[in-house]
Protein backbone atom coordinates (compact mmCIF):
# COMPACT_ATOMS: atom_id res chain seq x y z
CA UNK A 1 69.69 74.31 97.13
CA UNK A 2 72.65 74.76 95.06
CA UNK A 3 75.25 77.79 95.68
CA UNK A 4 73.75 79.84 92.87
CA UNK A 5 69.86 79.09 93.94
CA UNK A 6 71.35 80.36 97.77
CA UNK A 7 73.17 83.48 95.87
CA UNK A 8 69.75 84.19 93.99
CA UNK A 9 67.65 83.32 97.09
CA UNK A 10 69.89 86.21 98.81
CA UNK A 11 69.25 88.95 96.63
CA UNK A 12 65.44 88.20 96.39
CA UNK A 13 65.66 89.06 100.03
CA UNK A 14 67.62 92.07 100.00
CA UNK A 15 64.60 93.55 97.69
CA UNK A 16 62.24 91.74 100.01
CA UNK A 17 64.03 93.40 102.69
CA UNK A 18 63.37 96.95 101.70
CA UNK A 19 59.82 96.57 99.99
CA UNK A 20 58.97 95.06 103.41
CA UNK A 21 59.75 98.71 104.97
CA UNK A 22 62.35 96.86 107.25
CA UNK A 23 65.46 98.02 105.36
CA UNK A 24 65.93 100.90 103.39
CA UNK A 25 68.89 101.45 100.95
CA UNK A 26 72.41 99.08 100.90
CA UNK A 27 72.41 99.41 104.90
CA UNK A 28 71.09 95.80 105.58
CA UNK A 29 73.19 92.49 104.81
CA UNK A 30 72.17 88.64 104.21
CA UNK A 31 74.36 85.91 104.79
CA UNK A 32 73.60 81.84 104.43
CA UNK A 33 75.28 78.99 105.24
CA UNK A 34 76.70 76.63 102.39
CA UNK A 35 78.25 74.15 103.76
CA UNK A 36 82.08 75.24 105.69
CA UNK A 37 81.63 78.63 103.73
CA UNK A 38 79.37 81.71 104.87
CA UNK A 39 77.54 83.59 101.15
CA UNK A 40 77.47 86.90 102.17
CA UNK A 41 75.72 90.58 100.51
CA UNK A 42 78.76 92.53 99.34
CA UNK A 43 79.44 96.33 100.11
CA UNK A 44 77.30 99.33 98.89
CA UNK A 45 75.87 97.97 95.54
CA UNK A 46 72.16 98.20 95.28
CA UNK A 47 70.14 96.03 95.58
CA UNK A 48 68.61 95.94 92.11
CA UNK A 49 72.39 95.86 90.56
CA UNK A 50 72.93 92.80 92.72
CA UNK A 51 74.34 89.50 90.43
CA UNK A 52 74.50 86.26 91.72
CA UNK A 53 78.46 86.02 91.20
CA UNK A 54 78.47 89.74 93.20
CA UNK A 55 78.13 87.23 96.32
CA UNK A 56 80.87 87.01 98.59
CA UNK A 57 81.88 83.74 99.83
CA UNK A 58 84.21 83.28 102.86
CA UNK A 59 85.38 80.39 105.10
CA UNK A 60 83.98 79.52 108.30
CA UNK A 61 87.26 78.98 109.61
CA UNK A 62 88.69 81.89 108.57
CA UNK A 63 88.71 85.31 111.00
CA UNK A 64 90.83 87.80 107.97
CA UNK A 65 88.52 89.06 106.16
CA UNK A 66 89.32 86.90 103.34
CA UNK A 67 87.15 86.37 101.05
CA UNK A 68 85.83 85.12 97.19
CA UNK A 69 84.14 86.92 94.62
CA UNK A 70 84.83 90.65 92.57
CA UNK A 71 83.13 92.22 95.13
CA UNK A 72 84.26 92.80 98.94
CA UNK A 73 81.81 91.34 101.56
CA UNK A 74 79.46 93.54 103.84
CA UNK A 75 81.64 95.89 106.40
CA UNK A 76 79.07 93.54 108.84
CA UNK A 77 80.91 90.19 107.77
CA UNK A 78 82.56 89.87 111.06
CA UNK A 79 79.83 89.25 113.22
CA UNK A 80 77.70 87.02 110.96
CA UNK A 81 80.86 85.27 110.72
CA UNK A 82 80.86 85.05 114.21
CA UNK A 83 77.48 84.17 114.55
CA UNK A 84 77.80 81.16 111.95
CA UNK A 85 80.72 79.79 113.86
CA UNK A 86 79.29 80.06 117.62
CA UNK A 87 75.45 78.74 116.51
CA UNK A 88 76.05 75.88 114.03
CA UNK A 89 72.52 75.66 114.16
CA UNK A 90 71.93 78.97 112.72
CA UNK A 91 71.56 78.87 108.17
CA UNK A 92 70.86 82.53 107.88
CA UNK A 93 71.46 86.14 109.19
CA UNK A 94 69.03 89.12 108.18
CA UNK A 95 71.00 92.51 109.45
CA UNK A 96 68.67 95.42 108.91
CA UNK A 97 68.10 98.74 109.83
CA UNK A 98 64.06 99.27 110.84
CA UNK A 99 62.44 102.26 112.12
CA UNK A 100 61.31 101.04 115.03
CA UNK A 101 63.64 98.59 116.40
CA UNK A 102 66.18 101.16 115.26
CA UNK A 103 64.52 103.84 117.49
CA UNK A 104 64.56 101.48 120.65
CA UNK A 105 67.89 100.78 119.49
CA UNK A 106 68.68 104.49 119.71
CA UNK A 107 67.45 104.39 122.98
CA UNK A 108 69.04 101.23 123.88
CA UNK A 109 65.93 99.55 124.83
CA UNK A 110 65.07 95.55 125.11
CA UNK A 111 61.51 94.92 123.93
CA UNK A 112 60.31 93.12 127.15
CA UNK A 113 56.88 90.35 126.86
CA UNK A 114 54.67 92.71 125.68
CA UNK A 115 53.21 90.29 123.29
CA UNK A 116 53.25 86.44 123.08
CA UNK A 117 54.85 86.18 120.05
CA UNK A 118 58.29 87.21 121.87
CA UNK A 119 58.61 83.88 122.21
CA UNK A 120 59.63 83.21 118.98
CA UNK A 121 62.72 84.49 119.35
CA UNK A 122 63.84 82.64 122.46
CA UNK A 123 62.93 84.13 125.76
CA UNK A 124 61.34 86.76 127.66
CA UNK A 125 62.85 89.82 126.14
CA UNK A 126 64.98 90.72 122.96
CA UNK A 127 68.13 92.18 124.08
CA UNK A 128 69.71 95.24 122.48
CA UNK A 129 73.43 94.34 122.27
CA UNK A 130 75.78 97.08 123.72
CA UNK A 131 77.03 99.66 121.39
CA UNK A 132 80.36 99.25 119.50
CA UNK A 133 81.83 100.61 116.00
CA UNK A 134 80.10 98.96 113.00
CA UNK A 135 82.17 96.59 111.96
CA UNK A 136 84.66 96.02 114.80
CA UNK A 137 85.65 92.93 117.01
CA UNK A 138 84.11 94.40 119.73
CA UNK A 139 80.68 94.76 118.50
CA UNK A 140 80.67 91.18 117.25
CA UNK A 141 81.34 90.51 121.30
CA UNK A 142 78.34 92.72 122.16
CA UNK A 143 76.36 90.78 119.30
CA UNK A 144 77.23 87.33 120.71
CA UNK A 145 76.62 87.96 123.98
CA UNK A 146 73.04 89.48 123.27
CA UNK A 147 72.33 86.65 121.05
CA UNK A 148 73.03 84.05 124.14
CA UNK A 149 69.64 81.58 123.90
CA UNK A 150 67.74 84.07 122.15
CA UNK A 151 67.65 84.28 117.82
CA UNK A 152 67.32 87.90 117.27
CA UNK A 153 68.96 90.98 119.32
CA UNK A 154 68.66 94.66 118.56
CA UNK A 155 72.15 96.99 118.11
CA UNK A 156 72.57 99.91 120.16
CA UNK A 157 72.18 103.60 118.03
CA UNK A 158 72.25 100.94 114.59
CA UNK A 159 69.67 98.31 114.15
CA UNK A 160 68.38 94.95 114.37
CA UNK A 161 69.97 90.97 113.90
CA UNK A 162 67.61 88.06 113.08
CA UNK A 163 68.79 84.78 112.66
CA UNK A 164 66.99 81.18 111.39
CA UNK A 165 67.70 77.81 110.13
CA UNK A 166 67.38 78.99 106.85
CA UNK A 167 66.90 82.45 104.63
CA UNK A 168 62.80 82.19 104.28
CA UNK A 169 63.25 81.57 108.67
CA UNK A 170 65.71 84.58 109.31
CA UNK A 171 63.55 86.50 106.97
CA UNK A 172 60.23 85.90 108.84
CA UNK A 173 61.71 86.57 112.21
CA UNK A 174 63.44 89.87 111.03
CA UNK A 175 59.89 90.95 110.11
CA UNK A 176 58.10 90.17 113.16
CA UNK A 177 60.88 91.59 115.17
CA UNK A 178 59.58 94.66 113.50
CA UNK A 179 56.34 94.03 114.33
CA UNK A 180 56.55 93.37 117.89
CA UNK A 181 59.10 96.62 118.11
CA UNK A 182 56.29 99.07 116.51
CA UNK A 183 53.57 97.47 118.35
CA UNK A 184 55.56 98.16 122.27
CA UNK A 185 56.59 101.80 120.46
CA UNK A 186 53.23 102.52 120.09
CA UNK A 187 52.29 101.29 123.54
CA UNK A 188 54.92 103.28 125.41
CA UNK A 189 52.85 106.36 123.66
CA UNK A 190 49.73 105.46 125.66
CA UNK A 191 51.25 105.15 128.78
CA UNK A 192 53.20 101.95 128.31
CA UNK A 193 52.53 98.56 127.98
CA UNK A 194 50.97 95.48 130.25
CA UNK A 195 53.78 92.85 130.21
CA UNK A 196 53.12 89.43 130.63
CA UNK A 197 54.10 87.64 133.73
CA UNK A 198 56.72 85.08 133.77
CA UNK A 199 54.04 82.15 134.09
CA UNK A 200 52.41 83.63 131.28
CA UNK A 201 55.06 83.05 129.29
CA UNK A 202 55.77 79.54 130.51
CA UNK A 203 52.21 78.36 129.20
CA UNK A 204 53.05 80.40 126.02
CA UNK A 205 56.63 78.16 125.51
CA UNK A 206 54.95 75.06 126.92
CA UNK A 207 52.61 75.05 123.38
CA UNK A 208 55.75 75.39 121.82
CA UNK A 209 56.08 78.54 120.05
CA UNK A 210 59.74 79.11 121.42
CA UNK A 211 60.65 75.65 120.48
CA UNK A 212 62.79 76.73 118.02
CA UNK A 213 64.18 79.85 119.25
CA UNK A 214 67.72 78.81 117.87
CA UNK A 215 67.66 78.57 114.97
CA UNK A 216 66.22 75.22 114.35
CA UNK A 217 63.53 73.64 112.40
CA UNK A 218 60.66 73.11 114.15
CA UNK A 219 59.82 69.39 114.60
């Protein structure tokens, strides 16, 4: 894609996003990789006022804030930034703010193997990342650290980080991270859920389902 087909393919995500029911407002963000520069939603505009030149664009190599465009990039840029330059791998970062993931999030619970399709995102479990000021270094720590082998992490009392190789990947993953993150809320009503064993999971990533838990196109 070009830059302005990735700056269009952005904000056709951010209203995907919220007429998914896994964002609501300006609180999410979208960045994607083009080549050594990250494209990134800017700050508080809605959605629906969004223009492709409203993009922010900002170095890889850069760690200032700096940035390119009339608008300032997300308060979030930090640790997609961060992200982008630990996981080369990774095209894409979907931030949102879901109900449910949000309400483990509140109550800093990991969604453990309660369903197969965990392994999409890498492991056993999706971490929540420990808590930290939006915005700060030190949450962009907590984010990395979560992230370690695994594509998608909640964020203590905030939300919920899905990455891919590319926009339409990152996308798909924030959505069933949603999924999954209703589906063990609801369990946990009933008495909680049966989690799959360990060797369960092993014949779930031998058919390959978590072969691309980085980030990476499936081959």
């Amino acid at each position: 894609m070009t830059e302005l087909d990735l700056r269009r393919e952005i904000i056709a995500h951010c209203l995907r996003m919220n007429a998914a029911g896994i964002n609501q407002g300006v609180s999410g963000n979208i960045s994607v990789r083009f080549g050594e520069r990250m494209l990134i939603t800017p700050t508080s505009i809605p959605y629906d006022r969004l223009l492709p030149e409203d993009i922010a664009s900002m170095s890889l190599a850069g760690n200032d804030g700096a940035f390119e465009g009339p608008k300032p990039p997300s308060s979030e840029w930090r640790f997609h930034l961060d992200i982008m330059r630990s996981r080369p791998e990774v095209g894409a970062i979907v931030h949102t703010h879901p109900t449910y993931c949000t309400s483990l999030a509140i109550a800093r619970r990991s969604i453990p193997a309660c369903h197969y399709m965990i392994a999409i995102f890498g492991g056993d479990d999706v971490r929540c990342a420990d808590y930290a000021t939006y915005g700060t270094e030190q949450l962009s720590a907590n984010v990395l650290k979560a992230l370690e082998d695994r594509s998608a992490c909640l964020l203590a009392n905030h939300g919920a980080i899905a990455t891919g190789y590319d926009l339409a990947n990152a996308f798909w993953r924030a959505v069933e991270l949603e999924t999954i993150a209703r589906q063990y809320f609801n369990a946990l009503l009933i008495g909680g859920p049966v989690l799959l064993t360990a060797e369960e999971m092993k014949d779930t990533f031998a058919k390959g389902l978590g072969s691309n838990y980085a980030g990476q196109r499936a081959r």
